[in-house]
N, C-alpha and C. Protein backbone atom coordinates (compact mmCIF):
# COMPACT_ATOMS: atom_id res chain seq x y z
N UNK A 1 -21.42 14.02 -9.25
CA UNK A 1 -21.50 12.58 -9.45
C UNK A 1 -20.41 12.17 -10.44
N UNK A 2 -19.47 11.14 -9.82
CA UNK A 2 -18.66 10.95 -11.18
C UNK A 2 -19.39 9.56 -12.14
N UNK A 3 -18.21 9.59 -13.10
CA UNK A 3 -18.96 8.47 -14.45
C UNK A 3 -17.89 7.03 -13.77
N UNK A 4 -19.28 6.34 -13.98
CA UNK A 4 -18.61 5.12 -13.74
C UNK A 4 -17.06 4.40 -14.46
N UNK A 5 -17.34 5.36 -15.48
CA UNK A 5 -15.67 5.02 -16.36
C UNK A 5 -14.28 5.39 -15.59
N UNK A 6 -15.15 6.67 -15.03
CA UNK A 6 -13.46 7.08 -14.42
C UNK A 6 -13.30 6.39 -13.22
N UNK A 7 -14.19 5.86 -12.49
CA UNK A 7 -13.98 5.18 -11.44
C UNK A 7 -13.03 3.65 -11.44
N UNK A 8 -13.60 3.00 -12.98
CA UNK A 8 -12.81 2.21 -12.94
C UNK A 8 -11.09 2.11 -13.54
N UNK A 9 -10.91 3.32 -14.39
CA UNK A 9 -9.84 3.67 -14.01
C UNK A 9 -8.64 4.10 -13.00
N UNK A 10 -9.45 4.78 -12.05
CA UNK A 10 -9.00 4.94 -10.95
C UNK A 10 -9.02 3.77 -10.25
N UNK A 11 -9.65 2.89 -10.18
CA UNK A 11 -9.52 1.55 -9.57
C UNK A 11 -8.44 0.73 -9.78
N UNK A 12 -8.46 0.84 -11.06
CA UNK A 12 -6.85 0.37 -11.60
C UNK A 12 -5.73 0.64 -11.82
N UNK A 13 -5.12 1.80 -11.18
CA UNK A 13 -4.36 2.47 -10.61
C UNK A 13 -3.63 2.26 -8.94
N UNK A 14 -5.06 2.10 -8.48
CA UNK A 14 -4.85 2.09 -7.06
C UNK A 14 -4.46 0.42 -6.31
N UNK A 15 -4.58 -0.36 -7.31
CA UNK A 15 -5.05 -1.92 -6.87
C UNK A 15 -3.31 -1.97 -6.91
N UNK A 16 -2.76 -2.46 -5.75
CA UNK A 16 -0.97 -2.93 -5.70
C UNK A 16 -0.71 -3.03 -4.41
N UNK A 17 0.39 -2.67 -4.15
CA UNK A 17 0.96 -2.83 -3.03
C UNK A 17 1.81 -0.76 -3.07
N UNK A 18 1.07 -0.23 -1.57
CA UNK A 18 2.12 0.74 -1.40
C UNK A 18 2.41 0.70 0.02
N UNK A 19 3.65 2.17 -0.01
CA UNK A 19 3.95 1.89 1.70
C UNK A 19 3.96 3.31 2.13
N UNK A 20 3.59 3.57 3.33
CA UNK A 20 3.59 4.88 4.20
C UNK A 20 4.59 5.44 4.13
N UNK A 21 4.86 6.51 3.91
CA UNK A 21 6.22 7.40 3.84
C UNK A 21 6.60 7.79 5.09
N UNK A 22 5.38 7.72 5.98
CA UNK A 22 6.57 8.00 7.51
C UNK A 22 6.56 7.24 8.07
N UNK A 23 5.90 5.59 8.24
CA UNK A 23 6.18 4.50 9.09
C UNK A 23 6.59 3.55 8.30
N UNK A 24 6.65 3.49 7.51
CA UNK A 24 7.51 2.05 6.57
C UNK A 24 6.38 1.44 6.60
N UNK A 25 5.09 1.37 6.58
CA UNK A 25 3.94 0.14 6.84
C UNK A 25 3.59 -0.02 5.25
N UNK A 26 3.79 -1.29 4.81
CA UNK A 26 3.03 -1.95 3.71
C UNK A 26 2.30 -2.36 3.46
N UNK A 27 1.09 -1.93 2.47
CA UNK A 27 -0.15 -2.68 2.91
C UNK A 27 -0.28 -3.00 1.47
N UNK A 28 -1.24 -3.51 1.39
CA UNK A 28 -1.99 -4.50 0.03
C UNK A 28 -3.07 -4.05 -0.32
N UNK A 29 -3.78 -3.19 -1.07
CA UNK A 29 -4.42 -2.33 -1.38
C UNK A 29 -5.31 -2.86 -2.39
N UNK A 30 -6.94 -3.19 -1.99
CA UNK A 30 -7.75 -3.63 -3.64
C UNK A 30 -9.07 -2.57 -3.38
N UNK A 31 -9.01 -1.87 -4.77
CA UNK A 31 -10.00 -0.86 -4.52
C UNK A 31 -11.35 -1.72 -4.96
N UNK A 32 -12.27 -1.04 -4.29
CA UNK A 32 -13.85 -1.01 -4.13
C UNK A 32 -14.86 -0.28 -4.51
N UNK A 33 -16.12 -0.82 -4.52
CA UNK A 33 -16.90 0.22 -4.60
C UNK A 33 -18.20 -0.26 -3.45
N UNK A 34 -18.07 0.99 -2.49
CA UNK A 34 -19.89 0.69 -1.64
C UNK A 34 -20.96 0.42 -2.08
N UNK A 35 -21.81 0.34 -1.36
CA UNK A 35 -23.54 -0.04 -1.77
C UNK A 35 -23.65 1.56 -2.73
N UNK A 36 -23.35 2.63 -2.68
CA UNK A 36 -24.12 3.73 -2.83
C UNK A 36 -22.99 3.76 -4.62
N UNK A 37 -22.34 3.13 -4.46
CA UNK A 37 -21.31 3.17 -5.63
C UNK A 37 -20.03 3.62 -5.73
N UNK A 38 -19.75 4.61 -4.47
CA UNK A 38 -18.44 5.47 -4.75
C UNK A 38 -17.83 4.31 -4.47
N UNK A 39 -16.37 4.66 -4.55
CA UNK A 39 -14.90 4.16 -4.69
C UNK A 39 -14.39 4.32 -3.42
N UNK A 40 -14.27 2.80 -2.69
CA UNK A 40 -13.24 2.65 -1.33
C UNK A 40 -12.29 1.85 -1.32
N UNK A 41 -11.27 1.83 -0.71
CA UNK A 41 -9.94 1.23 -0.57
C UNK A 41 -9.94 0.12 0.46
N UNK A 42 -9.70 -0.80 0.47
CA UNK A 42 -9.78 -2.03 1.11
C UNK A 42 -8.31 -2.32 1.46
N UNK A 43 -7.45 -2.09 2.64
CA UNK A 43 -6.41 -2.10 3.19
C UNK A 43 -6.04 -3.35 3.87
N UNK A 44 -4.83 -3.64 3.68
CA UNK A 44 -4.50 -5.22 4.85
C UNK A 44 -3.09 -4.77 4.75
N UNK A 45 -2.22 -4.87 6.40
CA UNK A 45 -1.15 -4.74 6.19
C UNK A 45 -0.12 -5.69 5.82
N UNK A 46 1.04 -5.62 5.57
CA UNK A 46 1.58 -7.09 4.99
C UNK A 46 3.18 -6.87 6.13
N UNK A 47 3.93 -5.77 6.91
CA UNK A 47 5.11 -6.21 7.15
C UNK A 47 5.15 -5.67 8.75
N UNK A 48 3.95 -5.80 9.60
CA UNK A 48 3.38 -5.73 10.85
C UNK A 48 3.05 -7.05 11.48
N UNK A 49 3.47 -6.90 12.41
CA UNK A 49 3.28 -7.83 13.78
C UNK A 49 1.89 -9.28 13.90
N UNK A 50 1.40 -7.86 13.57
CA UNK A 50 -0.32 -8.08 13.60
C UNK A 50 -0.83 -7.74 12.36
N UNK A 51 -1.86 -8.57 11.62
CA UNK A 51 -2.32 -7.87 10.52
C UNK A 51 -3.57 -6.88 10.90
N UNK A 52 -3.68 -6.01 10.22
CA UNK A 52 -4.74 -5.13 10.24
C UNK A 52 -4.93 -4.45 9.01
N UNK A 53 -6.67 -4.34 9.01
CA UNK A 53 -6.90 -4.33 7.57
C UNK A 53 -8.05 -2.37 8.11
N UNK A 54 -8.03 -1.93 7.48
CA UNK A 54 -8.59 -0.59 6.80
C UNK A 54 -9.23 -0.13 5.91
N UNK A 55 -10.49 0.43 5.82
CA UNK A 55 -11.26 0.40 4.76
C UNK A 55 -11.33 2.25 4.65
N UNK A 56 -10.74 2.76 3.59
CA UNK A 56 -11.12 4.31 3.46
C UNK A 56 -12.08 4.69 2.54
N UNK A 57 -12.85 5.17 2.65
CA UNK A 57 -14.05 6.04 1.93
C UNK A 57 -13.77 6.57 0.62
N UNK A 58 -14.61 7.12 0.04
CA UNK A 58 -14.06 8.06 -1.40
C UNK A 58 -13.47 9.73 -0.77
N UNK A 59 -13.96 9.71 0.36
CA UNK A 59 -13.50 10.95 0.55
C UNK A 59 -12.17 11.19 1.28
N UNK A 60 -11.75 10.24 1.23
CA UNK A 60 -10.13 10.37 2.00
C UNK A 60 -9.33 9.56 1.14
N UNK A 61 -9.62 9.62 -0.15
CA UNK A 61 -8.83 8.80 -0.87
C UNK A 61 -7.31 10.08 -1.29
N UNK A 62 -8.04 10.95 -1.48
CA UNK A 62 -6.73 11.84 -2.05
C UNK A 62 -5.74 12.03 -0.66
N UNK A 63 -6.13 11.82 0.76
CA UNK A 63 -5.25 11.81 1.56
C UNK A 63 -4.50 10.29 1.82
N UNK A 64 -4.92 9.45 1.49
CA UNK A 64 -4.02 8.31 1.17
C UNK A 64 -3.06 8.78 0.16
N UNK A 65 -3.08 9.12 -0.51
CA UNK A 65 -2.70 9.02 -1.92
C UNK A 65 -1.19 10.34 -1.65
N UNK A 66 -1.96 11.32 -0.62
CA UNK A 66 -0.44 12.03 -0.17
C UNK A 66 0.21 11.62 0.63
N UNK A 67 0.18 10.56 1.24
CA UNK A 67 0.69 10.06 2.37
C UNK A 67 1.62 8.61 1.98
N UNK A 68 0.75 8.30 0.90
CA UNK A 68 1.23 6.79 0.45
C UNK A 68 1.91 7.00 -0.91
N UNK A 69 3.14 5.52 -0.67
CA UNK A 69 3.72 5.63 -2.24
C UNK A 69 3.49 4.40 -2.38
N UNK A 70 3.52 4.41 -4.13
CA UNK A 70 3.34 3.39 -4.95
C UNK A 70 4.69 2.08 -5.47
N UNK A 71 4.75 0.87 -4.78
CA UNK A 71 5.67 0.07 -5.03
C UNK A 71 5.30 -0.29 -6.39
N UNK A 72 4.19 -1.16 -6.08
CA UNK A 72 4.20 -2.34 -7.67
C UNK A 72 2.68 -2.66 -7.72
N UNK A 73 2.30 -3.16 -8.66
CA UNK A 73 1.07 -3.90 -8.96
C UNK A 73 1.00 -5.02 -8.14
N UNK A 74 0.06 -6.05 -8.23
CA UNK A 74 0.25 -6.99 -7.41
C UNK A 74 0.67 -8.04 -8.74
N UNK A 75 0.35 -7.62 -10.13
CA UNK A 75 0.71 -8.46 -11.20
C UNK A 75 1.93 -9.16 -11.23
N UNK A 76 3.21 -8.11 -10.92
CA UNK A 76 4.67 -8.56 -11.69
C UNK A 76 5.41 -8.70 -9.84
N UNK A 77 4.53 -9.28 -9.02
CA UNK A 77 5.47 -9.59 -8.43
C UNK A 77 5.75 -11.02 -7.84
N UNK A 78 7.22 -11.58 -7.96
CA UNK A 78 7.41 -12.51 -7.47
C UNK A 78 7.52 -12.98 -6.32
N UNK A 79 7.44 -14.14 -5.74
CA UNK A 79 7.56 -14.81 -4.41
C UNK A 79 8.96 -14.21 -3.30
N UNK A 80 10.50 -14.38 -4.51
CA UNK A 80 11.36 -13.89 -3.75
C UNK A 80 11.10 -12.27 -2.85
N UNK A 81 10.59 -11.35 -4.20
CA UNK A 81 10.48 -9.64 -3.54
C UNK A 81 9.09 -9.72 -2.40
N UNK A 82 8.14 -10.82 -2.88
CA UNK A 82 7.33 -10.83 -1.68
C UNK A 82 7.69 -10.85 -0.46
N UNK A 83 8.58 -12.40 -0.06
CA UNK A 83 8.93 -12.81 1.14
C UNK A 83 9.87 -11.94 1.79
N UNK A 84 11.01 -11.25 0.78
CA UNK A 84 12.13 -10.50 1.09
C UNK A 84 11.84 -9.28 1.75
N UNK A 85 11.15 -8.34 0.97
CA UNK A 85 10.91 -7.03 0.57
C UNK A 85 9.57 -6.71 1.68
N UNK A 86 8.01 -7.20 0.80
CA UNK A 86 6.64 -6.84 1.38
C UNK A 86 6.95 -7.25 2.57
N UNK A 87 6.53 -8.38 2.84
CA UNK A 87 6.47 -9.19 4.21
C UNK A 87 7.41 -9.05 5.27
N UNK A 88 8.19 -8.55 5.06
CA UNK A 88 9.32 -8.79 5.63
C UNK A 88 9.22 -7.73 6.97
N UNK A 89 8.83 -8.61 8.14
CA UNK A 89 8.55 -7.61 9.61
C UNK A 89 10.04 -7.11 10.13
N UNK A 90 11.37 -8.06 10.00
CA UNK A 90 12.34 -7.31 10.67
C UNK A 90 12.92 -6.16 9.84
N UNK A 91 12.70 -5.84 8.28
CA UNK A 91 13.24 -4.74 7.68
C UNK A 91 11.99 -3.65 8.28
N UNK A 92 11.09 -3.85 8.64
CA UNK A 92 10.63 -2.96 9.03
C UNK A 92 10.51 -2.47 10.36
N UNK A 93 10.78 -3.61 11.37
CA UNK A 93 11.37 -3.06 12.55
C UNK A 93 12.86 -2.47 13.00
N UNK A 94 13.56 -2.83 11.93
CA UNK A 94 15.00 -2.11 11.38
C UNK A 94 14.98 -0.79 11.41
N UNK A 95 13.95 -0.59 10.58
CA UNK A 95 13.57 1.12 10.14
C UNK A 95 12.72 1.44 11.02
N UNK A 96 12.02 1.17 12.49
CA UNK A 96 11.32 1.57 13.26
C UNK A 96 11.93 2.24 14.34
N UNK A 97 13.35 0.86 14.64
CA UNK A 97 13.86 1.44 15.85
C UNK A 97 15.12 2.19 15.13
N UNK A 98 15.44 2.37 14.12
CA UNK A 98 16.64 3.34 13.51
C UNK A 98 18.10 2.56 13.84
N UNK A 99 17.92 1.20 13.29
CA UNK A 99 19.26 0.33 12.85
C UNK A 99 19.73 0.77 11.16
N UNK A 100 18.64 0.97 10.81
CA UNK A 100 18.83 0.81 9.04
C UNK A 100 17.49 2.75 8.89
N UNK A 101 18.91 3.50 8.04
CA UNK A 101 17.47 4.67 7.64
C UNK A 101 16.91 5.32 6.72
N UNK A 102 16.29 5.97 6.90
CA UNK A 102 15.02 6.05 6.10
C UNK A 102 15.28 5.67 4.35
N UNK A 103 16.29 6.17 4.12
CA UNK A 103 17.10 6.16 2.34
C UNK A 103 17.32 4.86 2.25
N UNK A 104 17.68 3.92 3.11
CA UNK A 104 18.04 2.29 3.23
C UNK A 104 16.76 1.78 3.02
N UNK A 105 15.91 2.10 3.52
CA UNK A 105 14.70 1.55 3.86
C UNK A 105 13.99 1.83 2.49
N UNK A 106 13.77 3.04 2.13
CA UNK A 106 12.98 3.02 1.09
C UNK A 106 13.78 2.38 -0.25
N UNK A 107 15.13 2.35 -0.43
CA UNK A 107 15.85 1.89 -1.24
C UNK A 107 16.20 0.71 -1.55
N UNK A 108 15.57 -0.48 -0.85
CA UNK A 108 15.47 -1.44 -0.55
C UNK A 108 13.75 -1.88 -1.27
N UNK A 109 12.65 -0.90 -0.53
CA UNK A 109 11.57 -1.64 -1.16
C UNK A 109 11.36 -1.28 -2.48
N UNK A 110 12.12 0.05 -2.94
CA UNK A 110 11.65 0.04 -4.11
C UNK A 110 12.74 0.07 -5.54
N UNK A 111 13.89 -0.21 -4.45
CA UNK A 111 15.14 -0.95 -5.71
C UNK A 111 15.61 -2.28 -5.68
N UNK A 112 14.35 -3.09 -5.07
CA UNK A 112 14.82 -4.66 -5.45
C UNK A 112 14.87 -5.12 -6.39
């Protein structure tokens, strides 16, 4: 059983914006907690077609966590890196169909 302390640390860690290391997908990330108490991840994507949102468990959190990298908080970011950067569906269909690659792509969301 963990302590409710570390949970909310870990909560505040996880709450930002990251993106998939092998599809470029950005999502918007606010952690949770279930009826039973553990810690789940509440997913919405932000630079897809379609939005789609994802809810992961406490027990697949450490496989998010190898799979996903960390851009920013949702605190320090502005409107321009929003619209430009997050949102932005053709930089990510850029990097889908291999106009722009992978080093462009990640160098872009996370050296704006």
């Amino acid at each position: 059983m963990r302590k409710k302390g570390k949970i909310k640390v870990m909560k505040s860690k996880l709450n930002g914006y990251w993106v998939n290391k092998k599809s470029g997908t950005i999502h918007s990330v606010f952690p949770d907690t279930d009826v039973f108490g553990k810690l789940k991840l509440i997913n919405s994507t932000l630079n897809l077609r379609y939005e789609r949102m994802y809810f992961i468990k406490y027990d697949n959190i450490d496989r998010f966590l190898k799979n996903y990298e960390f851009i920013c908080s949702k605190e320090n970011v502005d409107n321009d890196f929003f619209v430009d950067v997050l949102a932005n569906k053709k930089l990510k269909s850029d990097f889908s169909y291999g106009f722009i690659s992978k080093e462009e792509f990640f160098n872009t969301v996370k050296g704006y």
